[in-house]
Protein backbone atom coordinates (compact mmCIF):
# COMPACT_ATOMS: atom_id res chain seq x y z
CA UNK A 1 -7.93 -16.12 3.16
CA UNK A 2 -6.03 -13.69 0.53
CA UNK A 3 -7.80 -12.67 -2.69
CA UNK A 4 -5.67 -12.14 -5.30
CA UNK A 5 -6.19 -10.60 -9.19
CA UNK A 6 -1.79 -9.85 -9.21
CA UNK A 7 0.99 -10.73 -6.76
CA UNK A 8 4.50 -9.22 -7.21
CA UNK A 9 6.64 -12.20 -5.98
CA UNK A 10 10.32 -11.86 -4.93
CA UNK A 11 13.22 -14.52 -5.67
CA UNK A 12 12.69 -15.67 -2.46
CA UNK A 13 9.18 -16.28 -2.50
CA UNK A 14 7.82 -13.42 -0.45
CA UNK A 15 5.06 -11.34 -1.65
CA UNK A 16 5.95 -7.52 -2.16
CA UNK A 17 3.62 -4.58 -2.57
CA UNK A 18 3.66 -1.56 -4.58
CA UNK A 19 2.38 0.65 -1.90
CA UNK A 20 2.79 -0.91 1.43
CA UNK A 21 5.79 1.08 1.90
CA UNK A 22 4.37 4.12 1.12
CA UNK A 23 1.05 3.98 3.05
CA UNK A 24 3.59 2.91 5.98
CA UNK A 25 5.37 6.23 5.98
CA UNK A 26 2.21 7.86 5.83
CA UNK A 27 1.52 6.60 8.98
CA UNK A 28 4.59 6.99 10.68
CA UNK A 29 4.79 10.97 9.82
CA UNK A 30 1.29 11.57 10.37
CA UNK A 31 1.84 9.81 14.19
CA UNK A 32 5.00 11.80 14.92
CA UNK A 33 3.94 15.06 14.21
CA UNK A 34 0.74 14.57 15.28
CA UNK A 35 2.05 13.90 18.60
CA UNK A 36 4.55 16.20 18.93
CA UNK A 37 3.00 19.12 17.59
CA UNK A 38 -0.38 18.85 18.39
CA UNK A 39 -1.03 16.61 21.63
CA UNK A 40 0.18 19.31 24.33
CA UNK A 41 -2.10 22.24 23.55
CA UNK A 42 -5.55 22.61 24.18
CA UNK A 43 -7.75 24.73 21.93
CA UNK A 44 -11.80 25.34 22.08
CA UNK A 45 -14.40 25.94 19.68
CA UNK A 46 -17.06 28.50 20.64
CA UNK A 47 -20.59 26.55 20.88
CA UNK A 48 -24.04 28.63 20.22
CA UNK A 49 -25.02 30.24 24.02
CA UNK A 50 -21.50 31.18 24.09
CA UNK A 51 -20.18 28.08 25.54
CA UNK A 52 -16.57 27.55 24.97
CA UNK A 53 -16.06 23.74 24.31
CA UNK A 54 -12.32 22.53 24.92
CA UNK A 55 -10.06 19.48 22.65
CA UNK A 56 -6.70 18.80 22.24
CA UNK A 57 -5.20 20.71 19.29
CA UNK A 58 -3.79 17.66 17.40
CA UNK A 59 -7.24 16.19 17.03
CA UNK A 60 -7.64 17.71 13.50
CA UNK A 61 -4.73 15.58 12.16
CA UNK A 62 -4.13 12.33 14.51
CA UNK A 63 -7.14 11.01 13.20
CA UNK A 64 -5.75 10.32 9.95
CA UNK A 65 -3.60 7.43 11.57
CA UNK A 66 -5.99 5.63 12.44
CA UNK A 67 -7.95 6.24 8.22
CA UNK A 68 -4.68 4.69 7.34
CA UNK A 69 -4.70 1.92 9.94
CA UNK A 70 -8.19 0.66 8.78
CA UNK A 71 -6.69 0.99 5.36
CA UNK A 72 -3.66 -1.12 6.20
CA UNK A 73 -5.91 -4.09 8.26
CA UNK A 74 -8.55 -3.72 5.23
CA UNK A 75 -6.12 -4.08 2.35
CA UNK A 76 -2.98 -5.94 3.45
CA UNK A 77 -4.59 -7.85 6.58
CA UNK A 78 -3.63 -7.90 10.50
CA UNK A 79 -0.10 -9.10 10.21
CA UNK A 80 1.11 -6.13 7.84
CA UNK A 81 -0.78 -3.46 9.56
CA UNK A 82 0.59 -4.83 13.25
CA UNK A 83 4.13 -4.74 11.59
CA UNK A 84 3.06 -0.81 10.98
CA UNK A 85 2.01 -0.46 14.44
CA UNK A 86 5.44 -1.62 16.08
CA UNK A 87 7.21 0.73 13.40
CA UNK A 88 5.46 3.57 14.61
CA UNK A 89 5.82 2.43 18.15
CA UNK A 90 9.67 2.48 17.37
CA UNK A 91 9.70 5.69 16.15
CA UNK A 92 7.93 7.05 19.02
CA UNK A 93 10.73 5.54 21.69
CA UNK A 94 12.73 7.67 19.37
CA UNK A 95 11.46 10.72 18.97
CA UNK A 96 11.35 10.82 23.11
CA UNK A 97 15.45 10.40 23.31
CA UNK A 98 15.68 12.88 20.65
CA UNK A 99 13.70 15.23 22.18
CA UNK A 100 15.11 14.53 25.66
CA UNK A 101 18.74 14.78 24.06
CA UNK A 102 17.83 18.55 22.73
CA UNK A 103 16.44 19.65 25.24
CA UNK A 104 19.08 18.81 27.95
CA UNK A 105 21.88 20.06 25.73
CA UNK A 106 23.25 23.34 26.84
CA UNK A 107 22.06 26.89 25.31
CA UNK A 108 24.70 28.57 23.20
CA UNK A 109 25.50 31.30 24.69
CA UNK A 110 23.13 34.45 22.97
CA UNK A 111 20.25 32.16 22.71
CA UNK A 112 17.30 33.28 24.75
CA UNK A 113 14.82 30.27 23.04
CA UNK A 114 15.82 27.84 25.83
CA UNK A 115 13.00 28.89 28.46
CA UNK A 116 10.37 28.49 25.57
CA UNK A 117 11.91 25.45 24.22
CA UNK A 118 11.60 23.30 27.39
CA UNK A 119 8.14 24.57 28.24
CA UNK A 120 7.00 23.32 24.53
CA UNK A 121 9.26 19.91 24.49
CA UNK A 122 10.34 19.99 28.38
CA UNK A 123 7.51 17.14 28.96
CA UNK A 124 7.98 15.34 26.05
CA UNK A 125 8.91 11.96 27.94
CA UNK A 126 4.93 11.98 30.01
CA UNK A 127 3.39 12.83 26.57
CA UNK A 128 5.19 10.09 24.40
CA UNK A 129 4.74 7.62 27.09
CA UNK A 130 1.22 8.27 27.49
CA UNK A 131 1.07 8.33 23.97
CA UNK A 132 2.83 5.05 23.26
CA UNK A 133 0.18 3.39 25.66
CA UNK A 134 -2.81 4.93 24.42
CA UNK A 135 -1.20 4.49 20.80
CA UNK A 136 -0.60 0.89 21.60
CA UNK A 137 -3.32 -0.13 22.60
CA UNK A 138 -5.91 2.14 20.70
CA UNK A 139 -4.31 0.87 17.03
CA UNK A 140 -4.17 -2.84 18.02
CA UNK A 141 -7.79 -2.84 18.91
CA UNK A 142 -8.87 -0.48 16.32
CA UNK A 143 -7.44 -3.03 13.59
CA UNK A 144 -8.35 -6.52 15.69
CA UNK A 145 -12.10 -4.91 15.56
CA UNK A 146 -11.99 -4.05 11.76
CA UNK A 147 -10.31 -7.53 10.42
CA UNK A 148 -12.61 -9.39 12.89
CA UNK A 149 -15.75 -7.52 11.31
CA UNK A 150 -14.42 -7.53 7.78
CA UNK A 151 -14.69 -11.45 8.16
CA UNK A 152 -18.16 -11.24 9.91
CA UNK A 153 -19.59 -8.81 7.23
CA UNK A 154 -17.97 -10.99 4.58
CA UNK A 155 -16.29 -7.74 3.32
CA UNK A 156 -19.11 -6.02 3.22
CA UNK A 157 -20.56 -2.36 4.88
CA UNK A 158 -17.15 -1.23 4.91
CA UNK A 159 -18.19 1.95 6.43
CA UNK A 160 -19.27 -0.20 9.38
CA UNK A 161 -16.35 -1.69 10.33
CA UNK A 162 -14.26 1.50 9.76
CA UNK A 163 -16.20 3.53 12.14
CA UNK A 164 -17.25 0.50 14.55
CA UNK A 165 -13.23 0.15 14.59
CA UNK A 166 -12.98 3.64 15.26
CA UNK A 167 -15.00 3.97 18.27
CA UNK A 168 -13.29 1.35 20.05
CA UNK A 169 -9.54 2.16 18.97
CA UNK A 170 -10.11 5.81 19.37
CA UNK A 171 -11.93 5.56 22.62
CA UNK A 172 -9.50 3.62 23.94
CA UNK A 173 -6.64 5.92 23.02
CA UNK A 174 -8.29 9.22 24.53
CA UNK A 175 -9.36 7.36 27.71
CA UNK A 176 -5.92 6.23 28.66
CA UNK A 177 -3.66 9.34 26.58
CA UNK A 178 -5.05 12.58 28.26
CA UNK A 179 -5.03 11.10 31.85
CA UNK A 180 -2.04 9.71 32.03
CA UNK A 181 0.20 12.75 30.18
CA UNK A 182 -1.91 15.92 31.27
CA UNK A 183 -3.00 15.03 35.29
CA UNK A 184 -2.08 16.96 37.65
CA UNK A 185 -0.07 19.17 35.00
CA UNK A 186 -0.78 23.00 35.68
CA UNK A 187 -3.10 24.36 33.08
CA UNK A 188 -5.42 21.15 33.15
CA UNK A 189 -7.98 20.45 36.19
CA UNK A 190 -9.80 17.86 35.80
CA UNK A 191 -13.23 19.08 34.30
CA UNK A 192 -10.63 20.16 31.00
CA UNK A 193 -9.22 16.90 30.96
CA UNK A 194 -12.59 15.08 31.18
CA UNK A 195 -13.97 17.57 28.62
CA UNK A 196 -11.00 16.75 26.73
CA UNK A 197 -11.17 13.14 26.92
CA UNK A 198 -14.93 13.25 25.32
CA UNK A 199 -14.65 15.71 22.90
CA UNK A 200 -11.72 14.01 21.47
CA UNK A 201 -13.67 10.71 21.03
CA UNK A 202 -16.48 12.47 19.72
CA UNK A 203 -14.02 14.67 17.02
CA UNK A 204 -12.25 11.67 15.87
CA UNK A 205 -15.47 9.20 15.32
CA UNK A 206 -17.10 12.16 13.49
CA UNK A 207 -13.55 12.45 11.32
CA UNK A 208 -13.74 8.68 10.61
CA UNK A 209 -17.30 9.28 9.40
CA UNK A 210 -16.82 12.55 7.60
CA UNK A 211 -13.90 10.86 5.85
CA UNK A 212 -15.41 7.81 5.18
CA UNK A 213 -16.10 8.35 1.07
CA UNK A 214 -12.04 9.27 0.99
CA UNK A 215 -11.42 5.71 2.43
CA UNK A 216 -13.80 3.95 0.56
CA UNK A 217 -11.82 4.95 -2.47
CA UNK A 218 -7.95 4.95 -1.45
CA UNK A 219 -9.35 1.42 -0.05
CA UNK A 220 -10.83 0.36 -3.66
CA UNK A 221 -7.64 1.48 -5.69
CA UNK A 222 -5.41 0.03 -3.26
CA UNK A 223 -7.33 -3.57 -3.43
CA UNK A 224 -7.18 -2.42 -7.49
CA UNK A 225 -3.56 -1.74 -8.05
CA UNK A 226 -2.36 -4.19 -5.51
CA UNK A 227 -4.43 -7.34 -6.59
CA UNK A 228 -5.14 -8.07 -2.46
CA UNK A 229 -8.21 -7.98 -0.21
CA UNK A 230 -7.19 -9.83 2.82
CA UNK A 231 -9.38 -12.07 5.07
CA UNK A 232 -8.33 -12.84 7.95
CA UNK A 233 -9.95 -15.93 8.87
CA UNK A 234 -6.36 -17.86 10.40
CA UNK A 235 -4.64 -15.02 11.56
CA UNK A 236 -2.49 -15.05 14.88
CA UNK A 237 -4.03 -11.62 16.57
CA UNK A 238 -1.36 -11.15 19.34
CA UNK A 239 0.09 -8.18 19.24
CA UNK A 240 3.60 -9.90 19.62
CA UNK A 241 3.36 -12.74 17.45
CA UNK A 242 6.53 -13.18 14.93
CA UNK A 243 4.35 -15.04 12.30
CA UNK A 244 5.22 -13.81 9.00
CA UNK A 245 3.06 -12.27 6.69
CA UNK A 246 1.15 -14.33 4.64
């Protein structure tokens, strides 16, 4: 079921949005950069007692994929947000053969970055493909959860189904992500990773839920402005379906 006020209709008959595009790229950037800048370093916070408590540096940004993933299942419905996913799966793929294409070109000769340079992106392929997993299956769940709820809730308590979405998708993605890229790696035993794995869930819910006014409203002027509010009572949830947006 698709709620309507406006639709912009192409000559073919296919609905087109204003800023469907633009939330997209959002995504996309946020999820690259995220992952490539942030995912490899681990930084700490100091806790009262003097207790130094350890998460992965890109926490304070990846977040915000998923805030735009809930606003892409909320707004334009399962089938446009899973077309997101995939696109930011792509670009993933990509940004590994870049990476791996940099880094194994040869230094110019005078150029002593090569040393740090391989030791920043040398593991790049372990990291994105732990990261495609996790990022897989942590976004697909994350929106299945929200559209199911939005249904269940008959739109309402949005701020239930954004953070109920949240602690699934994101708990998902930092159980299978930090295992899989940082085991065994020097510079992470186990008790870091674990430590890791936890205060990353933890960080991200509380983002959702700190954040959670911000949504409501980029949520409300989207619905506004776009004359949408999906429902998505009939929708085909596989991951790899080819239906076509409605």
């Amino acid at each position: 079921m698709e709620k309507t006020a406006t639709k912009r209709v192409t000559a073919s008959g296919a609905i087109t949005f204003r800023y469907y595009d633009l939330v997209m790229a959002a995504f996309v950037t946020i999820l690259l950069l995220s992952n490539l800048i942030g995912a490899s370093k681990p930084s700490y916070i100091t806790l009262p007692g003097g207790t130094e408590w350890s998460f992965g540096a890109g926490v304070l940004f990846f977040p915000v994929s998923y805030i735009i993933g809930d606003i892409l299942t909320e707004v334009y419905g399962y089938a446009r947000a899973r077309r997101v996913i995939w696109t930011g799966f792509a670009a993933l793929i990509f940004m590994a053969f870049m990476s791996w294409v940099v880094v194994s070109l040869p230094a110019a000769e005078g150029w002593d970055g090569q040393e740090s340079y391989e030791k920043v992106f040398g593991n790049t392929w372990r990291i994105v493909g732990a990261s495609m997993i996790a990022f897989w299956a942590g976004e697909f769940a994350n929106s299945f959860v929200l559209a199911k709820m939005k249904v269940w809730t008959q739109g309402k308590a949005l701020w239930s189904r954004t953070i109920g979405s949240t602690v699934v998708g994101q708990g998902l993605d930092s159980l299978i992500f930090y295992p899989l890229a940082f085991w065994g790696v020097a510079g992470w035993p186990p008790e870091l990773l674990w430590q890791v794995v936890l205060s990353q869930w933890a960080i991200k819910t509380a983002w959702e839920a700190l954040l959670t006014p911000v949504t409501y409203v980029v949520i409300g002027t989207l619905k506004k402005r776009e004359g949408v509010d999906v429902y998505d009572t009939a929708t085909d949830f596989s991951p790899f379906s080819t239906t076509k947006d409605a």
